[in-house]
Protein backbone atom coordinates (compact mmCIF):
# COMPACT_ATOMS: atom_id res chain seq x y z
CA UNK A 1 76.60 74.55 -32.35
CA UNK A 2 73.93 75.63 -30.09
CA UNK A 3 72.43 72.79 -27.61
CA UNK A 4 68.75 71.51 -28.95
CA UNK A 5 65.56 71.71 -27.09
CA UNK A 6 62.60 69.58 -27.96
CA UNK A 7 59.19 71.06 -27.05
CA UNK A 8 55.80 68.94 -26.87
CA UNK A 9 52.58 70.90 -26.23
CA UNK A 10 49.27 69.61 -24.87
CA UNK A 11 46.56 67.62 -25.53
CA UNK A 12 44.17 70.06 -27.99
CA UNK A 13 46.79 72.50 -28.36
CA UNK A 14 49.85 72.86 -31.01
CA UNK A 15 53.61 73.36 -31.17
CA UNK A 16 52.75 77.30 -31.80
CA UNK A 17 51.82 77.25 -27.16
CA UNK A 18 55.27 77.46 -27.27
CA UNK A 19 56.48 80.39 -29.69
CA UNK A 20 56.57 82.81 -26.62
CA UNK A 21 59.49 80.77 -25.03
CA UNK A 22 60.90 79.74 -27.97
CA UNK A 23 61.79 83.32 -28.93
CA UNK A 24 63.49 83.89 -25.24
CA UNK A 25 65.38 80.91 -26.01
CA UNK A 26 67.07 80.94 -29.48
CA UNK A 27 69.80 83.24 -27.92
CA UNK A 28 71.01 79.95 -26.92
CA UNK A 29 69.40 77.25 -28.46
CA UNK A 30 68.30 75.59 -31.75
CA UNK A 31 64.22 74.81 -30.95
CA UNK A 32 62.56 72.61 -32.04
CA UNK A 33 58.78 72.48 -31.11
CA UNK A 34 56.60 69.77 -32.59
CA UNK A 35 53.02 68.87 -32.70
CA UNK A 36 51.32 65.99 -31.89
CA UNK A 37 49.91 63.47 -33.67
CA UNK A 38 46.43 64.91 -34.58
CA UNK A 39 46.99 68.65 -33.76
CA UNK A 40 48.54 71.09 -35.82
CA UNK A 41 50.38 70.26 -38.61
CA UNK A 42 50.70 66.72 -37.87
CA UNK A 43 48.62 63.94 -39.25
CA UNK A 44 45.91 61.81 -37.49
CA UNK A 45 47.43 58.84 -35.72
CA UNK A 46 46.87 55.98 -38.70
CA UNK A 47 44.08 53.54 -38.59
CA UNK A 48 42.13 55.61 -35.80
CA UNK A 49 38.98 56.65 -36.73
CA UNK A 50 38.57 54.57 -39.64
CA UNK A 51 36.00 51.35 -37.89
CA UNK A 52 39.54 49.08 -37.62
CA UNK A 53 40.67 47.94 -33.93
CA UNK A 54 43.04 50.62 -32.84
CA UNK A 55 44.64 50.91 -29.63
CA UNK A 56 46.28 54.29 -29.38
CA UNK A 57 49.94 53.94 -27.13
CA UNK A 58 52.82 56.38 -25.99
CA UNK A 59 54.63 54.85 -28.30
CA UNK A 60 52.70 55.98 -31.03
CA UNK A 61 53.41 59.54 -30.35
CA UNK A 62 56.83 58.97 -29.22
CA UNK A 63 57.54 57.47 -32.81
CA UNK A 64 56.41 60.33 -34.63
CA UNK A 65 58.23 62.74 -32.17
CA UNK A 66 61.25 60.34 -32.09
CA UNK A 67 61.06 60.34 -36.51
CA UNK A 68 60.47 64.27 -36.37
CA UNK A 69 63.96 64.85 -34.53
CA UNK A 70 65.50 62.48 -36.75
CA UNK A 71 65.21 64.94 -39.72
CA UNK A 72 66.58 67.77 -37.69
CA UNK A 73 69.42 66.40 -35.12
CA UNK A 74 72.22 64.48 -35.77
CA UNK A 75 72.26 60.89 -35.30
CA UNK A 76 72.83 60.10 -31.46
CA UNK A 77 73.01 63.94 -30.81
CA UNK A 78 71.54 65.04 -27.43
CA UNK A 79 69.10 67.50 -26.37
CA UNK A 80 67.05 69.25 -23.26
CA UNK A 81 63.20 68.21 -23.34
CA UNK A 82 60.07 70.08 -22.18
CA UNK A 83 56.66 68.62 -22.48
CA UNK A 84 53.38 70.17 -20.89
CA UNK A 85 50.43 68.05 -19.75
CA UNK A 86 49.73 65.01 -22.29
CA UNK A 87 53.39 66.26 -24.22
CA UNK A 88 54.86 66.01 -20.58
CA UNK A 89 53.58 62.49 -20.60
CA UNK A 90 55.04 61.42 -24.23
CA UNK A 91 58.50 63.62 -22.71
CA UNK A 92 58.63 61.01 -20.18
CA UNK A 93 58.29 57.67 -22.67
CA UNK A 94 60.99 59.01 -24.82
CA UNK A 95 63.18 59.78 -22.11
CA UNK A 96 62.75 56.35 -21.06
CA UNK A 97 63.57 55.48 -24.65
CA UNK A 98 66.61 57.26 -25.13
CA UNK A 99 67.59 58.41 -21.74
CA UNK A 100 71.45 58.78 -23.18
CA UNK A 101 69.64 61.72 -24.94
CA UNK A 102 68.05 63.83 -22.99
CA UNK A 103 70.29 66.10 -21.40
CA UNK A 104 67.73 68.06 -18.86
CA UNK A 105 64.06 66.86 -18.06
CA UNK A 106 61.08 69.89 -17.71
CA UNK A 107 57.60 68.58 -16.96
CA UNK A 108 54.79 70.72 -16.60
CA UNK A 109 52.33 68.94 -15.34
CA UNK A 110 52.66 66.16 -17.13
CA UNK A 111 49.21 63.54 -16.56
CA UNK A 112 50.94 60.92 -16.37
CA UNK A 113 48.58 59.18 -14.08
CA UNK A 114 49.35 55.75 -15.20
CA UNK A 115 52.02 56.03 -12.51
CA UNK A 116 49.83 56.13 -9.81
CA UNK A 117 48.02 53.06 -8.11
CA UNK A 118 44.46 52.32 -8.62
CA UNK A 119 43.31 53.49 -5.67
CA UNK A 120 45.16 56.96 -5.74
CA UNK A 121 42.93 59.51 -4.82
CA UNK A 122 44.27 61.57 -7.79
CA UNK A 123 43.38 58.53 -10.63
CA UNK A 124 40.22 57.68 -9.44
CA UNK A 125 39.53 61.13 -9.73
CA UNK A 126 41.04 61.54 -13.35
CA UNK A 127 39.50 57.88 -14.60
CA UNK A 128 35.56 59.06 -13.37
CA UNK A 129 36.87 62.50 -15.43
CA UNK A 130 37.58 60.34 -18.48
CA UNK A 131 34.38 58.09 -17.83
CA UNK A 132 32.25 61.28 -18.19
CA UNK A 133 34.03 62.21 -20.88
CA UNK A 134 33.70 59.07 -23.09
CA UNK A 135 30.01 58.52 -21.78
CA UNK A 136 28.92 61.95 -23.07
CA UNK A 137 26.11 61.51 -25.77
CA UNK A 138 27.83 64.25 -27.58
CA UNK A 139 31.23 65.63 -28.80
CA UNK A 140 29.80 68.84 -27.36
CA UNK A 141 29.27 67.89 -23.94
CA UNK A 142 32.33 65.76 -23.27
CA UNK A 143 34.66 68.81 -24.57
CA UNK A 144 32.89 71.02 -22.07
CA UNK A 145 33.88 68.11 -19.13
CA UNK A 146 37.25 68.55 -20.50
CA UNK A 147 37.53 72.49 -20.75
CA UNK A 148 35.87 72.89 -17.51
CA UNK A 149 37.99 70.57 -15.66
CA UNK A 150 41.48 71.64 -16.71
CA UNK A 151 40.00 75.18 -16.26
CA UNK A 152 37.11 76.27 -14.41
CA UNK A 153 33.31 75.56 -14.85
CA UNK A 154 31.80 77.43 -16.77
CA UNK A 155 34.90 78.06 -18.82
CA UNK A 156 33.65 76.46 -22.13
CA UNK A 157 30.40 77.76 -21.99
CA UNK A 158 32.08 80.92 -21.97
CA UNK A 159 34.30 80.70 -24.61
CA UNK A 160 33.19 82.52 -28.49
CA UNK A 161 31.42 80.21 -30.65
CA UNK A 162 34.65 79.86 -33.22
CA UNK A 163 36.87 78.53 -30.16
CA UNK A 164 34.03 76.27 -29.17
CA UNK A 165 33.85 74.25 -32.58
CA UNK A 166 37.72 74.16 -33.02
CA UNK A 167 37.96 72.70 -29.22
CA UNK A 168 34.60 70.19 -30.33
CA UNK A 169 36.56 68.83 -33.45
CA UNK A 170 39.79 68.10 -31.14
CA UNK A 171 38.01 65.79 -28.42
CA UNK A 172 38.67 62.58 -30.53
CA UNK A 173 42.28 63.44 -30.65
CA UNK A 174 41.54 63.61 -26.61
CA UNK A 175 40.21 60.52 -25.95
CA UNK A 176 43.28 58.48 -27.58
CA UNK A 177 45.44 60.74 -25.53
CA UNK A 178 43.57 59.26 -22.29
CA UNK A 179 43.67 56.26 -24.13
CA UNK A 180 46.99 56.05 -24.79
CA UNK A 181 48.05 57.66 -21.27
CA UNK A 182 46.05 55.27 -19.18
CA UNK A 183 47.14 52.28 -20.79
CA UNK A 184 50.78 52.92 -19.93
CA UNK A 185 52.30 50.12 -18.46
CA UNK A 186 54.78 51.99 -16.37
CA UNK A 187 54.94 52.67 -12.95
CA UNK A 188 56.91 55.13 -10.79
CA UNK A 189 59.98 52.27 -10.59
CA UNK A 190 59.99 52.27 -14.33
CA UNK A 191 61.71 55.84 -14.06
CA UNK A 192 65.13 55.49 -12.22
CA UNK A 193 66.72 55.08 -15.16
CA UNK A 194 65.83 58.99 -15.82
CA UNK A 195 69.15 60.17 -13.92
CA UNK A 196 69.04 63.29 -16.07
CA UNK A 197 68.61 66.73 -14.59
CA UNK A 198 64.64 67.15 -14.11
CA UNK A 199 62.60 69.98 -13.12
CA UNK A 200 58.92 69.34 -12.65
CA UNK A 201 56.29 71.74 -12.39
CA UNK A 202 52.83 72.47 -11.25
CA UNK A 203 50.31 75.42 -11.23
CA UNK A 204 48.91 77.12 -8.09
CA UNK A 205 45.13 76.91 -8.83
CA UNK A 206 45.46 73.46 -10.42
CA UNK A 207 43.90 70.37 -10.04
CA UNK A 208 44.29 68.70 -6.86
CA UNK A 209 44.95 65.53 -9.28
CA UNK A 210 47.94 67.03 -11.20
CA UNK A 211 49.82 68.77 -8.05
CA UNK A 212 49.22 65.36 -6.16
CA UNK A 213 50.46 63.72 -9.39
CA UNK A 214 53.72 66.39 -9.78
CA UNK A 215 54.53 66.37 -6.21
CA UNK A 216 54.91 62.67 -6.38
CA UNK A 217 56.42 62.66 -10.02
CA UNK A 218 59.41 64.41 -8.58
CA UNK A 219 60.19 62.46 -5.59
CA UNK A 220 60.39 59.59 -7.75
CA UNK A 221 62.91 60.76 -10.57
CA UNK A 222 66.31 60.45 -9.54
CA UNK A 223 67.63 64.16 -9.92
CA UNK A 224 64.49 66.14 -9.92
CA UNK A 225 63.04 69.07 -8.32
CA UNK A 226 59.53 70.54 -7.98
CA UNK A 227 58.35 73.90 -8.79
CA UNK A 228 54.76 75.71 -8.45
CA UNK A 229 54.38 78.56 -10.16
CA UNK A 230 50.73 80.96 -10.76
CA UNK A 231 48.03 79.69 -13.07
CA UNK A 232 46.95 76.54 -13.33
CA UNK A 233 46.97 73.89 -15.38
CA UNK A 234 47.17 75.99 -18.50
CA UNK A 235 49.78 78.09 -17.21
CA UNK A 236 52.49 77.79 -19.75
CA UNK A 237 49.84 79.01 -22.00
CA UNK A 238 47.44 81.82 -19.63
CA UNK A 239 50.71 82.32 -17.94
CA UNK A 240 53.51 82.02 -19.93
CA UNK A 241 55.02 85.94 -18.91
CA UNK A 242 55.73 83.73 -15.06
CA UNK A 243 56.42 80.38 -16.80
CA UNK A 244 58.95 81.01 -19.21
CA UNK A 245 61.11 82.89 -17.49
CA UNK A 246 61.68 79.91 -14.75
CA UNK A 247 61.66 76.92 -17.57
CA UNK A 248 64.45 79.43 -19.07
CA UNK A 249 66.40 79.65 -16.19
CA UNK A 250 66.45 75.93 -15.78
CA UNK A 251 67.78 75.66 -19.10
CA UNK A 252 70.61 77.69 -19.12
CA UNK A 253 72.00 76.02 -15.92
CA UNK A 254 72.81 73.33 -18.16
CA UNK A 255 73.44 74.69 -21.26
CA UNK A 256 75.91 72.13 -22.69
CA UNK A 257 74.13 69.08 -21.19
């Protein structure tokens, strides 16, 4: 049987980011992309939204993920995990979950910025991001902070009206991402027990905040090693046709885990 992959996309995004790679990979694999809680397919996370106390966590999304490969592995059977951005965060609690699992480790940028110490340059930089973002007096204006900061100003602005109101009805589903990222309680220590192969990734024209954050994401996991690559950000996405190629070349260097 061929070896599994699980694939988790980013925050306002869907399993469907990855379909490019996941035809390059079936040769060899059995995918198995997934969305989100709240994007795609999948449902909203339950209770949020609906005036109750919710606190949205990790674990939330690594339940449904965790529940999702349940109906399509076999029990205990292992598998290679990618994740990009907020999915490269949720990679990282299930690995730590089920690290007997996860045969190899790819992180694209994954914000997981809950790792960092208050006074990293990179988090302070990411929390006053977030502040803007939940101080905006409208779901327009704080999905514009978010679209122009991931890409480039301007960028929402620029984008057609019908990709402007489907990116406007997703920033609720963003703010209990940062939510639940943020309130992590897991710090760079936390990860030694991720001995698996790991390759971690960042774009050229990125954030300062995610290469500081990948840079220091791969020192600290026990067999990893960092990659840039073009884009930004975005890149499995805007540049997939440079991406794929080296998260498929990672993958078949350890094709039977």
């Amino acid at each position: 049987m061929k070896p599994a992959i699980v694939l988790l996309h980013s925050s306002m995004s869907s399993k469907a980011q990855w379909a490019t790679l996941v035809e390059q990979l079936t040769p060899d694999f059995r995918c198995i992309p997934l969305d989100l809680l709240g994007y795609g397919a999948a449902p909203y996370p339950t209770g949020a939204g609906q005036g109750e106390a919710y606190t949205h966590t990790l674990g939330h999304e690594a339940d449904a993920v965790a529940e999702a490969i349940a109906a399509r592995l076999a029990p205990n059977e292992a598998f290679h995990l990618v994740g990009h951005s907020f999915g490269g965060v949720a990679a990282l609690h299930l690995a730590r979950r089920m690290p007997q699992r996860v045969r190899t480790l790819t992180l694209f940028e994954p914000v997981a910025f809950h790792l960092l110490p208050q006074e990293d340059a990179a988090r302070v930089e990411i929390v006053t991001v977030v502040g803007a973002i939940m101080a905006s007096a409208t779901d327009r204006d704080a999905t514009r902070i978010f679209i122009d900061y991931w890409n480039r100003p301007g960028a929402f602005d620029a984008a057609p009206a019908s990709a402007q109101d489907k990116m406007i009805a997703q920033i609720a589903k963003v703010k209990l991402d940062f939510e639940a990222l943020l309130g992590e309680p897991v710090c760079f220590a936390d990860l030694a027990v991720l001995t698996m192969p790991a390759l971690v990734i960042s774009g050229q024209h990125s954030p300062a905040s995610t290469r500081s954050l990948a840079a220091q994401l791969a020192a600290a996991l026990p067999n990893a090693r960092a990659l840039q690559t073009r884009g930004g950000h975005m890149g499995p996405i805007t540049h997939g046709a440079a991406i794929n190629p080296t998260i498929a070349a990672f993958l078949r260097d350890f094709p039977q885990g």
